[in-house]
C-alpha atoms as a PDB file:
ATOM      1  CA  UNK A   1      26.814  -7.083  -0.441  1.00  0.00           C
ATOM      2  CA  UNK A   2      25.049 -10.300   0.381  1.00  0.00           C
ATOM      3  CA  UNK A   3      22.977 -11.751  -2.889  1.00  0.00           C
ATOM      4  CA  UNK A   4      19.813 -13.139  -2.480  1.00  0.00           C
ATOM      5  CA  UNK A   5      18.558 -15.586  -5.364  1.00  0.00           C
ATOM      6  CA  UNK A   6      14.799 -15.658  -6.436  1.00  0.00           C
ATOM      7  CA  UNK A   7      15.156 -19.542  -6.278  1.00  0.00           C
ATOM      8  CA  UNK A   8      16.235 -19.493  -2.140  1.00  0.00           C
ATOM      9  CA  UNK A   9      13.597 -19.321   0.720  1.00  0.00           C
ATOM     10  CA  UNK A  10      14.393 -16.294   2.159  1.00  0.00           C
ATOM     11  CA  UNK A  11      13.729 -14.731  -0.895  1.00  0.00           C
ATOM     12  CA  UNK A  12      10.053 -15.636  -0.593  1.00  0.00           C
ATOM     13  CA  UNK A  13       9.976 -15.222   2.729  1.00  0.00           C
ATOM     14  CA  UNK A  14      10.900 -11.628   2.639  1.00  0.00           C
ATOM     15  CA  UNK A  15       8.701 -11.134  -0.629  1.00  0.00           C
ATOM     16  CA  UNK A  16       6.148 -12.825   1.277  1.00  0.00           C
ATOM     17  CA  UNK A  17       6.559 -10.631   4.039  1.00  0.00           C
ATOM     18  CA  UNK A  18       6.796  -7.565   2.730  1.00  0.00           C
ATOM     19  CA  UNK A  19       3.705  -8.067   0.223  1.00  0.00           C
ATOM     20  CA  UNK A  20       1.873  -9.531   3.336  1.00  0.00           C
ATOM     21  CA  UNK A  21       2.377  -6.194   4.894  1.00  0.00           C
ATOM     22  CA  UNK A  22       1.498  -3.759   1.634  1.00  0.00           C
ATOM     23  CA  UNK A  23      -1.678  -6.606   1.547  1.00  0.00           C
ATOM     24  CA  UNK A  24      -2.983  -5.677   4.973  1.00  0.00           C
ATOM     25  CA  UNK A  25      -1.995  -2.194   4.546  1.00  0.00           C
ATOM     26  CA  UNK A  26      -4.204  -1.883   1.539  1.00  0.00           C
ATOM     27  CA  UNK A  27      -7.144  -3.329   2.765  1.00  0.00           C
ATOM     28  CA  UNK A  28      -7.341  -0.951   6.163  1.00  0.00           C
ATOM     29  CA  UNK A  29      -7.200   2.134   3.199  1.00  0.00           C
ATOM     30  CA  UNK A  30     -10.205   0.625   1.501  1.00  0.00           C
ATOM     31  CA  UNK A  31     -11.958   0.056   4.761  1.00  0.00           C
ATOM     32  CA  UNK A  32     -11.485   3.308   5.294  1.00  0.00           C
ATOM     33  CA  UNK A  33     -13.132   4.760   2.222  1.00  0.00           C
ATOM     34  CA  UNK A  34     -15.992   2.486   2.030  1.00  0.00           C
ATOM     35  CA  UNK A  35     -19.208   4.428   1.279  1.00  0.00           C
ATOM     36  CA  UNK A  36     -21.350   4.414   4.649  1.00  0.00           C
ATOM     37  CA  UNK A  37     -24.378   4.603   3.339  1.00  0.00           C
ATOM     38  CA  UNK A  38     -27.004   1.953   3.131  1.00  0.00           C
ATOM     39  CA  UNK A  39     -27.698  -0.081  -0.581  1.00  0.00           C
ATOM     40  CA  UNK A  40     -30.945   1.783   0.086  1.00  0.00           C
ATOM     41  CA  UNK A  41     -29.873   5.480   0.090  1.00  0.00           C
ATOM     42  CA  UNK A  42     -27.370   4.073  -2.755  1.00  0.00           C
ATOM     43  CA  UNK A  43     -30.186   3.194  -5.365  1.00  0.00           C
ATOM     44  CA  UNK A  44     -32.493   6.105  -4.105  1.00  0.00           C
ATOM     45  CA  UNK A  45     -29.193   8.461  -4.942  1.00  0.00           C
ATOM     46  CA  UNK A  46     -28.481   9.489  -2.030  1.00  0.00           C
ATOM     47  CA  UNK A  47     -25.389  11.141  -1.812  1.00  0.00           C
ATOM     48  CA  UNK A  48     -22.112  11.515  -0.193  1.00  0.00           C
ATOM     49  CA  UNK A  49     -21.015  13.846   1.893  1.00  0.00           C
ATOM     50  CA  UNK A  50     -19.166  16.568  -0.082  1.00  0.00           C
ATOM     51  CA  UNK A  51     -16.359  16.881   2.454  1.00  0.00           C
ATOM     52  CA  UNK A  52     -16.022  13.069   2.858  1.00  0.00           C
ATOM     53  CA  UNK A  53     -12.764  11.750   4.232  1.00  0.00           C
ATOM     54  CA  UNK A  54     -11.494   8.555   4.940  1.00  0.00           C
ATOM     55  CA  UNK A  55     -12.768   7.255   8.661  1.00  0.00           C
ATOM     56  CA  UNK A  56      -8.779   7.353   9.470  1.00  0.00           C
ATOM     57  CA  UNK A  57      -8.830  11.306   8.484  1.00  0.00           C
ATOM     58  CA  UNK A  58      -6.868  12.014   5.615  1.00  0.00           C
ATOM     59  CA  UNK A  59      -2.796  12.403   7.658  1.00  0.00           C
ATOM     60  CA  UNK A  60      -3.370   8.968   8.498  1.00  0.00           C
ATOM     61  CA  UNK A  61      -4.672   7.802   4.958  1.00  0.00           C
ATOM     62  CA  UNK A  62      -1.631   9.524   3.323  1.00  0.00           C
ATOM     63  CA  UNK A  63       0.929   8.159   5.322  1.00  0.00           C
ATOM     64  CA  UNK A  64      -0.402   4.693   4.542  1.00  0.00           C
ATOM     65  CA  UNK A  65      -0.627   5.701   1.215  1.00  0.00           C
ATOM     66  CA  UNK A  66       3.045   6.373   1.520  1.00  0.00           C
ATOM     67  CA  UNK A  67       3.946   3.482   3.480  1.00  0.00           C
ATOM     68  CA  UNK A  68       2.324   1.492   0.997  1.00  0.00           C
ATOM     69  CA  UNK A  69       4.337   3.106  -1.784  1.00  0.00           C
ATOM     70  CA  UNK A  70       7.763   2.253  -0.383  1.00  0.00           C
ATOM     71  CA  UNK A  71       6.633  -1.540   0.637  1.00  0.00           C
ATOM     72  CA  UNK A  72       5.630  -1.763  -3.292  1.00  0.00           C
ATOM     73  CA  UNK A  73       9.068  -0.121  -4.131  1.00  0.00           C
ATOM     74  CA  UNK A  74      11.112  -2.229  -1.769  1.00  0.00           C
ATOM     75  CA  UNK A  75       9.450  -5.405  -3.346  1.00  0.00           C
ATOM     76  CA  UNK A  76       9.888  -4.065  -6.744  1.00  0.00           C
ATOM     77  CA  UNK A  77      13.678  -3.369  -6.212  1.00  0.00           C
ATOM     78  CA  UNK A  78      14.107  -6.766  -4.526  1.00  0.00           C
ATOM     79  CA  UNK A  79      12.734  -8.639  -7.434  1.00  0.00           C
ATOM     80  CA  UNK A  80      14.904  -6.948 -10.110  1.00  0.00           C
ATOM     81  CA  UNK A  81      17.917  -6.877  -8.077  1.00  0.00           C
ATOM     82  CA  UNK A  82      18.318  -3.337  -7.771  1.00  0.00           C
ATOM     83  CA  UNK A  83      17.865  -3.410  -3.571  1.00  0.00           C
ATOM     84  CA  UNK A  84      21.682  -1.818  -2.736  1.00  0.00           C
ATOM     85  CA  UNK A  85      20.558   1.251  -5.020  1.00  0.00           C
ATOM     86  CA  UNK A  86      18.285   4.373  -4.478  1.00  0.00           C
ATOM     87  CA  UNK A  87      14.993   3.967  -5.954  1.00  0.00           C
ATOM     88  CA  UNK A  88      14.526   6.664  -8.359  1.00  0.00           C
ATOM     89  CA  UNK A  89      12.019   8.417  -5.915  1.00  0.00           C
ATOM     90  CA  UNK A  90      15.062   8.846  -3.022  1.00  0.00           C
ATOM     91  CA  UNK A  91      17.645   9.785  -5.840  1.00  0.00           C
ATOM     92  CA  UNK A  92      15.356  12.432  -6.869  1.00  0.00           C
ATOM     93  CA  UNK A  93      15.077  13.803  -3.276  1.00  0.00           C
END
């Protein structure tokens, strides 16, 4: 088991990396559930679509949603020193 210390470089650099990741990850899922309507039809209360789904249709939004949740959970467990053991989600499983 190799220990990595908060205070090294590669520790940041694989924090960095990994929240650099969940960063870019999260911004594609709010691109793709921005409202498309105009500031126009917005005040004049327009509305949505009932049926609205993400532009990515919703197997691709989950599975970034998913994605997302392990780079949070890998990030979490390499912070607290817990990264050799099963999160609680895969001991559960």
């Amino acid at each position: 088991m190799i220990a990595i210390m908060p205070e090294s470089g590669t520790f940041a650099e694989l924090l960095g990396g990994v929240m650099n990741e969940a960063r870019k990850l999260c911004e594609e899922m709010w691109a793709a559930c921005q409202d498309d309507r105009t500031c126009e039809e917005i005040i004049e209360g327009i509305g949505e679509p009932m049926n609205k789904e993400p532009a990515c249709g919703w197997a691709e939004f989950m599975e970034k949603l998913h994605l997302l949740r392990h780079y949070i959970d890998y990030a979490k467990r390499l912070c607290d020193g817990s990264l050799n053991n099963p999160s609680k989600d895969e001991s559960e499983a």
